[in-house]
N, C-alpha and C. Protein backbone atom coordinates (compact mmCIF):
# COMPACT_ATOMS: atom_id res chain seq x y z
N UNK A 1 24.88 4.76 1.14
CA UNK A 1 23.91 3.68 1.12
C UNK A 1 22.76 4.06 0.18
N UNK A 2 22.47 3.20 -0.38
CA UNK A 2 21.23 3.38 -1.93
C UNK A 2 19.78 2.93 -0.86
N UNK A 3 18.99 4.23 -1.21
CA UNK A 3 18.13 4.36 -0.64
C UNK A 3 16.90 3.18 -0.99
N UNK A 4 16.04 2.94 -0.47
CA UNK A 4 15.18 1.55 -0.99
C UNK A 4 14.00 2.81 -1.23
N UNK A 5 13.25 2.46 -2.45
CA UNK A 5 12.37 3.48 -3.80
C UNK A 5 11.14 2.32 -3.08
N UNK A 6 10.28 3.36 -2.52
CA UNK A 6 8.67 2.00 -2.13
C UNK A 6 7.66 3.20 -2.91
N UNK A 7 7.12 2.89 -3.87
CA UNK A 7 5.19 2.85 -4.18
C UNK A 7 4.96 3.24 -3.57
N UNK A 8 3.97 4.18 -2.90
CA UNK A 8 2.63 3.61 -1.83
C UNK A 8 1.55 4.30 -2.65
N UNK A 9 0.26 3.92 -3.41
CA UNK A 9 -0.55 4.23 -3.89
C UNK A 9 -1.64 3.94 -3.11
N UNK A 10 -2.74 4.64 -3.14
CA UNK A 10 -3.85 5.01 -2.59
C UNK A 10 -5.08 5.11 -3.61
N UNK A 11 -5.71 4.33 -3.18
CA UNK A 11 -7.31 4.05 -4.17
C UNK A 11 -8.41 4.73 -2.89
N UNK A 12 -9.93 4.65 -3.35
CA UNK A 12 -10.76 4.86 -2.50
C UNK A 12 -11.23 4.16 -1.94
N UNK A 13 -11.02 2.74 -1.69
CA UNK A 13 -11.46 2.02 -0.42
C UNK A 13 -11.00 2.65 0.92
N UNK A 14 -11.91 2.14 1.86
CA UNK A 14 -12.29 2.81 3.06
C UNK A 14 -10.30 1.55 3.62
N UNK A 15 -9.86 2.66 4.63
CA UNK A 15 -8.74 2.51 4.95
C UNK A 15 -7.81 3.13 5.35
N UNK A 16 -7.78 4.45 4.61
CA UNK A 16 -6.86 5.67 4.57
C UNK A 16 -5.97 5.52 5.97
N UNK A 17 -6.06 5.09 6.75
CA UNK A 17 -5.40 5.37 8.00
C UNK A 17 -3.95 4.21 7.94
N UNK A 18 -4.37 3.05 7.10
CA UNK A 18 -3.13 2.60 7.33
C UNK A 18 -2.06 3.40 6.13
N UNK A 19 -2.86 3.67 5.16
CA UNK A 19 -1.38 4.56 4.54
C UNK A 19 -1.18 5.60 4.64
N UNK A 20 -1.55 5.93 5.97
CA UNK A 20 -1.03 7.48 6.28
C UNK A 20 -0.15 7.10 7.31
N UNK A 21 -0.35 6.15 8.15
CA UNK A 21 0.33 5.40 8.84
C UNK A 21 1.81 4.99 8.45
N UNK A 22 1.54 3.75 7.30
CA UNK A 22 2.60 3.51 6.24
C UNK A 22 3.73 4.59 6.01
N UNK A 23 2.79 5.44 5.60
CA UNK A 23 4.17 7.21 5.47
C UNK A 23 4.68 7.47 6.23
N UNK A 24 3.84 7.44 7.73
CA UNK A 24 4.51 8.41 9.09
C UNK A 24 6.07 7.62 9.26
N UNK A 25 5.54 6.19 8.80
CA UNK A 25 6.94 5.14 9.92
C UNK A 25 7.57 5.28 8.61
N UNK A 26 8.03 5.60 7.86
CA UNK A 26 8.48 5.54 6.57
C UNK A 26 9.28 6.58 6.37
N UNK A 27 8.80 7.88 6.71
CA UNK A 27 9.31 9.31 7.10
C UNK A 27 10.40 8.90 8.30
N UNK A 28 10.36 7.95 8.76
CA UNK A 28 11.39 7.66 9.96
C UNK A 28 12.52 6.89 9.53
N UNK A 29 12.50 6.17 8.23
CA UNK A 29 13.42 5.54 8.15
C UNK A 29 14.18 6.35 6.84
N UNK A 30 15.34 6.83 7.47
CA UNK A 30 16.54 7.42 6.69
C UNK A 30 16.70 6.64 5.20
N UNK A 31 16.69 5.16 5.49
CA UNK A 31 16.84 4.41 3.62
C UNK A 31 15.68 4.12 3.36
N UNK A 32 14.28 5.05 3.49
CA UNK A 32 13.39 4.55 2.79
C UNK A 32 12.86 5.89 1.89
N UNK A 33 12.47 6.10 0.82
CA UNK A 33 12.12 7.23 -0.01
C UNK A 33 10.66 6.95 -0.27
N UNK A 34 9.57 7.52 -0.16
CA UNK A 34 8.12 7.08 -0.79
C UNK A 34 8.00 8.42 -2.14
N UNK A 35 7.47 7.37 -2.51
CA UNK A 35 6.84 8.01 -3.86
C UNK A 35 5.02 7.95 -4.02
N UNK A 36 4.50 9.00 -3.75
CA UNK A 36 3.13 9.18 -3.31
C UNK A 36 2.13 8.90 -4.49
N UNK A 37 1.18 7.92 -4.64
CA UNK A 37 0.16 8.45 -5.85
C UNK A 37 -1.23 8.25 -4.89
N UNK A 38 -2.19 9.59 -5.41
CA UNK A 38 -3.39 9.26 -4.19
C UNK A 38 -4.15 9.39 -5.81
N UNK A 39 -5.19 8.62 -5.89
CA UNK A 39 -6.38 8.39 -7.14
C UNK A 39 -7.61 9.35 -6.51
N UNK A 40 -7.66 10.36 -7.13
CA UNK A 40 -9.24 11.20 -6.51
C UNK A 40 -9.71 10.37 -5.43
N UNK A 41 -10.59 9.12 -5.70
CA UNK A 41 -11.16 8.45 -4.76
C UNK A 41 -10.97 8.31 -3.97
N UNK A 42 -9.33 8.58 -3.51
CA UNK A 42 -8.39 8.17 -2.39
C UNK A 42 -8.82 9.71 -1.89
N UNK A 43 -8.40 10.47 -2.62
CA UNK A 43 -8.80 12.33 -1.83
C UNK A 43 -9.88 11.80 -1.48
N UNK A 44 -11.49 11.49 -1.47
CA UNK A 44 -12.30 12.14 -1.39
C UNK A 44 -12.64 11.15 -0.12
N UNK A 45 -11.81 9.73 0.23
CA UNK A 45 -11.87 9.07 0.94
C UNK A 45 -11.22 9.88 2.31
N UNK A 46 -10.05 10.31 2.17
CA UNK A 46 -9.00 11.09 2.97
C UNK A 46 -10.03 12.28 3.67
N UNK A 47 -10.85 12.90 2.76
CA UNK A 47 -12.31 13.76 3.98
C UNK A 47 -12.89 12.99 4.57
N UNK A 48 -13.19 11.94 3.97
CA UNK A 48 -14.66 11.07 5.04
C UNK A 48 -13.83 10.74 6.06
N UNK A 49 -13.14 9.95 6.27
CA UNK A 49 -12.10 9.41 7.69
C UNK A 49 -11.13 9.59 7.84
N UNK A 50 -10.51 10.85 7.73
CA UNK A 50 -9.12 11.34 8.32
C UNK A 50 -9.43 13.01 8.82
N UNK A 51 -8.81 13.10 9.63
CA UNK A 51 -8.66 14.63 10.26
C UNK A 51 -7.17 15.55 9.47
N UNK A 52 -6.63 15.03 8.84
CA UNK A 52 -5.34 15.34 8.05
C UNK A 52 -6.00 15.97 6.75
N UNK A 53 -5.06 17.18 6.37
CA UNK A 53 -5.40 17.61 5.05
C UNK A 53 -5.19 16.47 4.11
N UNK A 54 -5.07 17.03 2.51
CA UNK A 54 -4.51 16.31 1.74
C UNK A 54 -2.76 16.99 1.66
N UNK A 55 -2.58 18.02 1.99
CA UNK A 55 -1.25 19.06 1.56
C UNK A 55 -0.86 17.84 2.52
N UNK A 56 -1.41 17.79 4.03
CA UNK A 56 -0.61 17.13 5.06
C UNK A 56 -0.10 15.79 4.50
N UNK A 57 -0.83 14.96 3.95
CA UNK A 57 -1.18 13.28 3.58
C UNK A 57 0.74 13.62 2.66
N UNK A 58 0.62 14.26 1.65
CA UNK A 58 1.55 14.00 0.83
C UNK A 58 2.90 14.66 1.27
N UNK A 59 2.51 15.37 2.66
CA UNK A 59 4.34 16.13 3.28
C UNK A 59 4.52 14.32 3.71
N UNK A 60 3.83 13.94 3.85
CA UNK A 60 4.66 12.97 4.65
C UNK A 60 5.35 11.53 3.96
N UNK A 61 5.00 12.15 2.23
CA UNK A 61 5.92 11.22 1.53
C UNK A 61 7.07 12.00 0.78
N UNK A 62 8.33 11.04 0.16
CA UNK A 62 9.32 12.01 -0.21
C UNK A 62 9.17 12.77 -1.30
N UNK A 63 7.97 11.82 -2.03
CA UNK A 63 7.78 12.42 -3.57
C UNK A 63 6.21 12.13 -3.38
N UNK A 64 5.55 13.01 -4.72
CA UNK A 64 4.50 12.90 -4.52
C UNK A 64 4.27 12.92 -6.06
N UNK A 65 3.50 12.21 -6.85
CA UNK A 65 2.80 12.27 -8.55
C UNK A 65 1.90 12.15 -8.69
N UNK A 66 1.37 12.83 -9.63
CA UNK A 66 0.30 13.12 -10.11
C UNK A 66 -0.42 11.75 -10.99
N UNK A 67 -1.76 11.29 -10.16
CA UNK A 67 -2.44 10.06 -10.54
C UNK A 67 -3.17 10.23 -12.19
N UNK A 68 -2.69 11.53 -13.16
CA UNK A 68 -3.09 11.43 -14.10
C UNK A 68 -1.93 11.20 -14.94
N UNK A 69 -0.83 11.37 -14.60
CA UNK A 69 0.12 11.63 -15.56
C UNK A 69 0.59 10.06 -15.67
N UNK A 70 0.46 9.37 -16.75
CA UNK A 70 0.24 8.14 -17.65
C UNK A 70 1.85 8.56 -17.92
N UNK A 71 2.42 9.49 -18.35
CA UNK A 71 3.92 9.45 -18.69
C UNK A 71 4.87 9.70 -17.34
N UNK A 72 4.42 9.60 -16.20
CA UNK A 72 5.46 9.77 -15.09
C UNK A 72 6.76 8.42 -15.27
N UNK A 73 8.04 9.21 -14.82
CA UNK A 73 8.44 8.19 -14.72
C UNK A 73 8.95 6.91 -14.06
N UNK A 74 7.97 6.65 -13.27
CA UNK A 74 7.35 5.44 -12.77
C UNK A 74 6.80 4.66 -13.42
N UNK A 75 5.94 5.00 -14.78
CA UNK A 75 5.38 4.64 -15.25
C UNK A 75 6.44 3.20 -16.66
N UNK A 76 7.63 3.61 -16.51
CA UNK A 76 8.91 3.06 -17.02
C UNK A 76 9.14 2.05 -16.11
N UNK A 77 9.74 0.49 -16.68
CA UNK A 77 10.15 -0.48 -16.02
C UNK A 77 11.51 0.04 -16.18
N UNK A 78 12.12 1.20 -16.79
CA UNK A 78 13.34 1.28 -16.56
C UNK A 78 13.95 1.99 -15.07
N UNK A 79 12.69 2.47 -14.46
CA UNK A 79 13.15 3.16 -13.30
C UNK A 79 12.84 2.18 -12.22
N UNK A 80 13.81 1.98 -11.41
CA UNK A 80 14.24 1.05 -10.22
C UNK A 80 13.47 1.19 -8.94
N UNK A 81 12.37 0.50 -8.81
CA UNK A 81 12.07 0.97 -7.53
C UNK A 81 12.14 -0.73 -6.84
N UNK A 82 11.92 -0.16 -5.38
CA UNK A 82 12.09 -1.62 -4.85
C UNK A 82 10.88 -2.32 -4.62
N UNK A 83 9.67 -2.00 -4.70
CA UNK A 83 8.00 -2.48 -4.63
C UNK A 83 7.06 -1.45 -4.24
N UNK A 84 5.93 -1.81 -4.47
CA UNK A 84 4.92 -0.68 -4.58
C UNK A 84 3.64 -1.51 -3.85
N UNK A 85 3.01 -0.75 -2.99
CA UNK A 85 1.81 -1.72 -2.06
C UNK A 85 1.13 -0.29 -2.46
N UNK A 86 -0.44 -0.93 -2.65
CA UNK A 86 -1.69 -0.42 -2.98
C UNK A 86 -2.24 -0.76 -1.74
N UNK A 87 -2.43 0.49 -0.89
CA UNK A 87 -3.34 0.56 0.38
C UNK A 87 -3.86 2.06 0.56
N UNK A 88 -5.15 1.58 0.94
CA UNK A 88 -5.92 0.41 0.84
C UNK A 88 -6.23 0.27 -1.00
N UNK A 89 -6.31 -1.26 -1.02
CA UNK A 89 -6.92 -1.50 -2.75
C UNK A 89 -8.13 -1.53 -2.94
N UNK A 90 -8.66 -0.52 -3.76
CA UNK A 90 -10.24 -0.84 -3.91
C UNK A 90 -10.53 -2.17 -5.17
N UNK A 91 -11.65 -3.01 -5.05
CA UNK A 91 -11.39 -4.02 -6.19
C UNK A 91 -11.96 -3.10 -7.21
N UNK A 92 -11.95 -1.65 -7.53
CA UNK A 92 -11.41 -1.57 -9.23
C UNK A 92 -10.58 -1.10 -9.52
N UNK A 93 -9.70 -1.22 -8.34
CA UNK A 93 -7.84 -1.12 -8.77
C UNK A 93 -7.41 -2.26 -9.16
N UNK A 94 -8.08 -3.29 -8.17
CA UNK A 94 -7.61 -4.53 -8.32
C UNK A 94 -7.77 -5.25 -9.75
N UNK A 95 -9.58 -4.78 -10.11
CA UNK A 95 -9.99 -5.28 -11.24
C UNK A 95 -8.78 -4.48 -12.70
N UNK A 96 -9.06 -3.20 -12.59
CA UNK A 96 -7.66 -2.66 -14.01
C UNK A 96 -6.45 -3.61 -13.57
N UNK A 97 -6.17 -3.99 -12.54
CA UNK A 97 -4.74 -4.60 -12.36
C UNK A 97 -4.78 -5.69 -13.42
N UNK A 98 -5.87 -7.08 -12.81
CA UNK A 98 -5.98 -8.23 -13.13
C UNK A 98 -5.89 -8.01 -14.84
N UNK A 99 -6.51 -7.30 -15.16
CA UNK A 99 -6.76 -7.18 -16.67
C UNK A 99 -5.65 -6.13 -17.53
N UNK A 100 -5.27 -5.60 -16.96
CA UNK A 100 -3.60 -4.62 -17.38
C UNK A 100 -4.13 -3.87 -18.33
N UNK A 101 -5.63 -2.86 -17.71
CA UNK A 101 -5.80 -1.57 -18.00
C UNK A 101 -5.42 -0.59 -17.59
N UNK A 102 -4.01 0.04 -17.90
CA UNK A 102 -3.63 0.88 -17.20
C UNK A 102 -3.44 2.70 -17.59
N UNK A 103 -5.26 2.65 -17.49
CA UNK A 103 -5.63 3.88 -17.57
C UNK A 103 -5.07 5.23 -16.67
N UNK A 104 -4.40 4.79 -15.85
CA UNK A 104 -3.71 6.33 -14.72
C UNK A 104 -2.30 5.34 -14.15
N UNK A 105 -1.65 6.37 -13.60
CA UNK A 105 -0.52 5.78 -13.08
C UNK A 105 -0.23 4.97 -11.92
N UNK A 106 -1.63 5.01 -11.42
CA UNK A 106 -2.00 3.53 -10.01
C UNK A 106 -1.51 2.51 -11.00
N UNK A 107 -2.56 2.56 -12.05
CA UNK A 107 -2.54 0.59 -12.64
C UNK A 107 -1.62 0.81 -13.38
N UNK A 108 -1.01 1.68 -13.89
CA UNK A 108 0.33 1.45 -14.78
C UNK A 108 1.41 1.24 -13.93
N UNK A 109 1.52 1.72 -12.47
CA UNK A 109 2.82 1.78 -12.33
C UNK A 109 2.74 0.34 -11.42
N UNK A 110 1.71 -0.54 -11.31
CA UNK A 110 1.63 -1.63 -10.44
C UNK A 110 1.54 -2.55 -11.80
N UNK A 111 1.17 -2.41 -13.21
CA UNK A 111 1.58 -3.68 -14.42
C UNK A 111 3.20 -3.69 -14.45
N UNK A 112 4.06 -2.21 -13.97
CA UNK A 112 5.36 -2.44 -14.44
C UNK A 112 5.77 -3.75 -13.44
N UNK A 113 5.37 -3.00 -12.37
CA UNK A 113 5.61 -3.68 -11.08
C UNK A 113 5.62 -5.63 -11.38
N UNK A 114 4.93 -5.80 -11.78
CA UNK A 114 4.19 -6.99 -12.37
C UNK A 114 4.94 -7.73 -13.46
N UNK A 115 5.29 -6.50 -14.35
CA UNK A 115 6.23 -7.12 -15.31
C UNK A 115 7.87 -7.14 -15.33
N UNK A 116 8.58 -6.22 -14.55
CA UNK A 116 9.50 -5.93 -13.58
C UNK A 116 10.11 -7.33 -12.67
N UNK A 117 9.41 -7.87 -11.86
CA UNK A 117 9.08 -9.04 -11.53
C UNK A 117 9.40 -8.31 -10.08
N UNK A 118 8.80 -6.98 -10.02
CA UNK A 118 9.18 -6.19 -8.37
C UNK A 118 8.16 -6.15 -7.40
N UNK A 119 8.11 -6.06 -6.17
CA UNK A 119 7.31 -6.60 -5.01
C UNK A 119 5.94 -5.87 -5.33
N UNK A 120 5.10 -6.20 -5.70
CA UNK A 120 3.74 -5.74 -5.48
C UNK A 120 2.64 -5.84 -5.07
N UNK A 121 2.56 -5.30 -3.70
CA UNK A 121 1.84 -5.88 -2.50
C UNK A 121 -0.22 -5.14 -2.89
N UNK A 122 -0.85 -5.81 -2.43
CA UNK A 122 -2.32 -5.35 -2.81
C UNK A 122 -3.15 -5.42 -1.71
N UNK A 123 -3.41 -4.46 -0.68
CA UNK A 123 -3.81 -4.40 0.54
C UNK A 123 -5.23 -4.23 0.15
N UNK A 124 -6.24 -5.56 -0.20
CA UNK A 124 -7.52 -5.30 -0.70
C UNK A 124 -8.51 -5.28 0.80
N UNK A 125 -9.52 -4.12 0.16
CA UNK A 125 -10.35 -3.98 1.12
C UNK A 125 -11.52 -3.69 0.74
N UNK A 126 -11.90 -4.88 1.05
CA UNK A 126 -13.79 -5.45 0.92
C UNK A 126 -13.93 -6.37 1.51
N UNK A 127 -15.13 -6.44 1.66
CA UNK A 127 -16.17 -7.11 2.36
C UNK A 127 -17.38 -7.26 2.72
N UNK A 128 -18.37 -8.21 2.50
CA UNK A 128 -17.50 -9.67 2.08
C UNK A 128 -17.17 -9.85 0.70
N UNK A 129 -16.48 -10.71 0.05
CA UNK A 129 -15.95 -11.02 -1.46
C UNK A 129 -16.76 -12.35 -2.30
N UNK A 130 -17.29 -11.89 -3.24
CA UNK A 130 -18.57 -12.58 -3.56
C UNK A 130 -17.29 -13.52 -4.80
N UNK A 131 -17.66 -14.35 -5.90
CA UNK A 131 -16.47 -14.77 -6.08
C UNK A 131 -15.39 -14.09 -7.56
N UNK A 132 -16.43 -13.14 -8.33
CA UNK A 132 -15.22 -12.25 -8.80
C UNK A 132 -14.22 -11.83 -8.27
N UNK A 133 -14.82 -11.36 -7.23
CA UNK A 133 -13.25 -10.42 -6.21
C UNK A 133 -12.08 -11.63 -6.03
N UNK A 134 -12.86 -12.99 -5.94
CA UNK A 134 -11.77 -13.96 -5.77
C UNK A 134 -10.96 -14.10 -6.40
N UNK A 135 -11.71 -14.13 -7.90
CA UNK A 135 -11.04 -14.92 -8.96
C UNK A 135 -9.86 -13.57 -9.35
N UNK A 136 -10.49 -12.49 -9.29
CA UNK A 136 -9.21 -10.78 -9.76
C UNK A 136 -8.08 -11.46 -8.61
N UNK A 137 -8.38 -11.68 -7.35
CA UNK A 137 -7.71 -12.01 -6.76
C UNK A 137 -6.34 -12.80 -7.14
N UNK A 138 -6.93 -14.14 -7.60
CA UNK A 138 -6.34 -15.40 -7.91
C UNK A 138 -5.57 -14.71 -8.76
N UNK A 139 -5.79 -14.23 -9.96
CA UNK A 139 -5.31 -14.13 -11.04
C UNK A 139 -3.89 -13.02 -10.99
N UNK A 140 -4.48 -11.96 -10.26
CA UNK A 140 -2.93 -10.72 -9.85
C UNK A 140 -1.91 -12.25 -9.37
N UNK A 141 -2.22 -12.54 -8.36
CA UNK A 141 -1.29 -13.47 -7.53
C UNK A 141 -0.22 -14.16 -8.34
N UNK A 142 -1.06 -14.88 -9.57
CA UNK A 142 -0.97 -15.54 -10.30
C UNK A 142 0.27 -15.07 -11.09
N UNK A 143 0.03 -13.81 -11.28
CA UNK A 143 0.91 -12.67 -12.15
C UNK A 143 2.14 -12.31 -11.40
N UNK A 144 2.02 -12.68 -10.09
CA UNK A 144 2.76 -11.81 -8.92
C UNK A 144 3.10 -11.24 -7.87
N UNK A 145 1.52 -10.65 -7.67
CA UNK A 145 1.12 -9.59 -7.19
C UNK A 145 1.10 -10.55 -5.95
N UNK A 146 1.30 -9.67 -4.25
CA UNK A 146 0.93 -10.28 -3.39
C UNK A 146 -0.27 -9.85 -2.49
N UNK A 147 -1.46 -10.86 -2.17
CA UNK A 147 -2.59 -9.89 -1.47
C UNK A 147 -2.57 -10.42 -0.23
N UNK A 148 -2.42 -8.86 0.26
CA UNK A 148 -2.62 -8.86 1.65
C UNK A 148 -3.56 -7.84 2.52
N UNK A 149 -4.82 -8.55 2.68
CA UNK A 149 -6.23 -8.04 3.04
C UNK A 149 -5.71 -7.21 4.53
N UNK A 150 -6.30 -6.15 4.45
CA UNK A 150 -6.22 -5.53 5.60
C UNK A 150 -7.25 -5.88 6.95
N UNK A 151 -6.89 -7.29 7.46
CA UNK A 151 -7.60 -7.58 8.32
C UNK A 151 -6.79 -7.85 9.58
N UNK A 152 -7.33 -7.39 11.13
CA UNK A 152 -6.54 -6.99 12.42
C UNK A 152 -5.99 -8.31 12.49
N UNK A 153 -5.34 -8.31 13.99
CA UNK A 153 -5.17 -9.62 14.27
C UNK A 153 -5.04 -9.01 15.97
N UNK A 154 -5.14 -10.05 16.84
CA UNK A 154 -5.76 -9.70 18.06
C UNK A 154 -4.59 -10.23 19.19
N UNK A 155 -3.28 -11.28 18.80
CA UNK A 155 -3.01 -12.26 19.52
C UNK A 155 -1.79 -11.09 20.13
N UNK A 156 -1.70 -9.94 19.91
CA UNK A 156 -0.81 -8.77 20.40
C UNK A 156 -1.08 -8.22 21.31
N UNK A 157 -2.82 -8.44 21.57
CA UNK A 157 -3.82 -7.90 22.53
C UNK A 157 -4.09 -6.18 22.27
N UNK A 158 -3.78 -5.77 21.64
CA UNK A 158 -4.19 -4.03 20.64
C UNK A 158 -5.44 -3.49 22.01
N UNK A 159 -4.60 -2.60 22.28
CA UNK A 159 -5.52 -1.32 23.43
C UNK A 159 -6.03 -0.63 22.62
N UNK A 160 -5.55 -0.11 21.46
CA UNK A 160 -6.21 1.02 20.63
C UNK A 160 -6.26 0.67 19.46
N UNK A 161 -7.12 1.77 18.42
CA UNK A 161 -7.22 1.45 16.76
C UNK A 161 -5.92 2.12 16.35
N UNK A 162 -4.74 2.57 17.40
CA UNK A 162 -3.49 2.50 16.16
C UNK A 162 -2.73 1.06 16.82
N UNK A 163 -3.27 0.56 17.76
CA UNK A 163 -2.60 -0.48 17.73
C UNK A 163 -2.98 -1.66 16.89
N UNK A 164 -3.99 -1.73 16.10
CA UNK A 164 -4.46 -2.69 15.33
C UNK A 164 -3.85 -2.15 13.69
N UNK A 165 -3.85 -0.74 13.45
CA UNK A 165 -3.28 -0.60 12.64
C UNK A 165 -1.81 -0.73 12.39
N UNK A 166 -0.91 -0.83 13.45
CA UNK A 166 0.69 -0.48 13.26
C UNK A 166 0.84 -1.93 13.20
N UNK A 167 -0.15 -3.07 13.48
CA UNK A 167 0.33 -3.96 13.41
C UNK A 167 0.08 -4.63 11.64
N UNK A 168 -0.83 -3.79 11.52
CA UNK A 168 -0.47 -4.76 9.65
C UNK A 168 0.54 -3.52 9.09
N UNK A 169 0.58 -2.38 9.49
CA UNK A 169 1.56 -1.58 9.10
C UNK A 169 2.96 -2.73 8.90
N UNK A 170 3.54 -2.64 10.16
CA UNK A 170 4.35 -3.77 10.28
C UNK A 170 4.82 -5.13 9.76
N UNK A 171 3.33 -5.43 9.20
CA UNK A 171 3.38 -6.94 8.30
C UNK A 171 3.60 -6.44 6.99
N UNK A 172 3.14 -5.07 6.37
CA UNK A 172 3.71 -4.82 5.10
C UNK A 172 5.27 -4.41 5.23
N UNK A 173 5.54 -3.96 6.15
CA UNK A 173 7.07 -3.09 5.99
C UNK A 173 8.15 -4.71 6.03
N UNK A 174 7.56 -5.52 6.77
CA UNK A 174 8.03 -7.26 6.69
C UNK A 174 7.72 -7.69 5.37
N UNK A 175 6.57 -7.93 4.78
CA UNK A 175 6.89 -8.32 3.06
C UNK A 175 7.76 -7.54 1.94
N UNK A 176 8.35 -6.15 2.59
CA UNK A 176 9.08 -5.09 1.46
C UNK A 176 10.79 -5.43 2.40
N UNK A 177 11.19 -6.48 3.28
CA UNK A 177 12.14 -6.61 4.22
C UNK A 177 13.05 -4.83 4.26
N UNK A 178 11.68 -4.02 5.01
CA UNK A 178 12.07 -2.89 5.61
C UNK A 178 11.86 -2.97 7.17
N UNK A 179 12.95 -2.90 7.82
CA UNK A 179 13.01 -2.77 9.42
C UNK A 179 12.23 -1.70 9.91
N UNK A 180 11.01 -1.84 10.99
CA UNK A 180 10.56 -0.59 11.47
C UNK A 180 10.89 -0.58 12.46
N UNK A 181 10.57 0.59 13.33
CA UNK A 181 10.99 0.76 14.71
C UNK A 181 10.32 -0.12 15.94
N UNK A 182 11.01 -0.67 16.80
CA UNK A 182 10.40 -1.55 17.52
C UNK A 182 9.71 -1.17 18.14
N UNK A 183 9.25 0.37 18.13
CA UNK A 183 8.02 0.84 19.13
C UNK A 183 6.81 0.64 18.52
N UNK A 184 6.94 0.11 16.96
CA UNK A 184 5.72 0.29 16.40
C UNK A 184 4.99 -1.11 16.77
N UNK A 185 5.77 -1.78 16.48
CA UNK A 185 5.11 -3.65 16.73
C UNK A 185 5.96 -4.34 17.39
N UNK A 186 5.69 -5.00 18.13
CA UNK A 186 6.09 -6.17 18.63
C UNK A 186 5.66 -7.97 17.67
N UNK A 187 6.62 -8.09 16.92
CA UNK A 187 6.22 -9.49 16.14
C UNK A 187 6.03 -10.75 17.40
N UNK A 188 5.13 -12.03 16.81
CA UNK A 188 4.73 -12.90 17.94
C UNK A 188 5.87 -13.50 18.36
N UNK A 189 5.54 -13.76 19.85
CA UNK A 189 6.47 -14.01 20.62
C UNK A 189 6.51 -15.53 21.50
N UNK A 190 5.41 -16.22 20.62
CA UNK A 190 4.93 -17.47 21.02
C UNK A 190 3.84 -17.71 22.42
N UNK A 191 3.48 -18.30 22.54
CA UNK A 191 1.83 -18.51 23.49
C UNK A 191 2.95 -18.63 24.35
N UNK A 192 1.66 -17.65 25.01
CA UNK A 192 1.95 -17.50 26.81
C UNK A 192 1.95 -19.38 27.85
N UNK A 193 2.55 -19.36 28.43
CA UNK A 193 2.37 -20.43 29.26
C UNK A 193 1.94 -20.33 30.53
């Protein structure tokens, strides 16, 4: 069975927990391979709110590259991957996206993505969004790209902050149609009566 090739890139918006998250359930699934890129900002984010090294952050993907190397080859629409989600997206990932400056291998390997015509999910995180952020917004979309704001949702009833997290965990591993384990989420099950 041909393994499914997922992205997961990491900017410095405040977040880090769902893509460390993202990895753990990811590390669980036998056909899924990650390919790691963390952008400094993302390290320096990974001290402020995580208790995990950085050595730790990247055991828990299959591959790991280096956010300078502009010639990785990822950086090729000839290499096959199956989509790439930016979590969390800071908007000046978002902003090099919209504009296809792809100064490091975050924004290069999310224009292939783009031009590829392969899943490229954008887990933006800010707040609030004044209306540039909109319009970068509009415009990735426009290109492709799919945004999906990392905001909770409550109707699961979440006891804890990994239960608010496994649940957008879950909504990305559903836009890449990767099955997670049913211990992680429960999808809605329609209003109680």
């Amino acid at each position: 069975m041909k393994k499914k090739q997922l992205v997961v890139a990491i900017t410095g918006a405040t977040g880090i927990i769902y893509a460390q998250r993202l990895l753990e359930v990811a590390q669980q699934l036998p056909e899924v391979e990650t390919h790691l890129i963390i952008s400094p900002a993302g390290q320096l984010t990974l001290k402020q709110e995580s208790k995990i090294s950085l050595n730790q952050l990247k055991s828990l993907a299959t591959y790991v590259h280096n956010y300078h190397d502009i010639g990785n080859k990822l950086s090729s629409g000839s290499v096959k991957t199956d989509g790439m989600v930016v979590v969390p997206c800071s908007i000046k990932t978002l902003s090099s996206i919209a504009h296809s400056y792809d100064g490091e291998l975050i924004t290069r390997c999310a224009d292939v993505h783009l031009k590829e015509r392969r899943r490229l999910i954008l887990c933006v995180r800010e707040t609030p969004l004044h209306l540039g952020h909109l319009r970068l917004m509009t415009q990735v979309a426009e290109y492709g790209a799919q945004i999906m704001p990392l905001v909770p949702a409550f109707y699961h009833q979440p006891q804890s902050i990994d239960d608010l997290v496994n649940q957008s965990v879950a909504r990305i591993f559903d836009q890449l149609d990767i099955v997670y384990p049913e211990d992680i989420f429960t999808p809605w099950q329609g209003l109680k009566s």
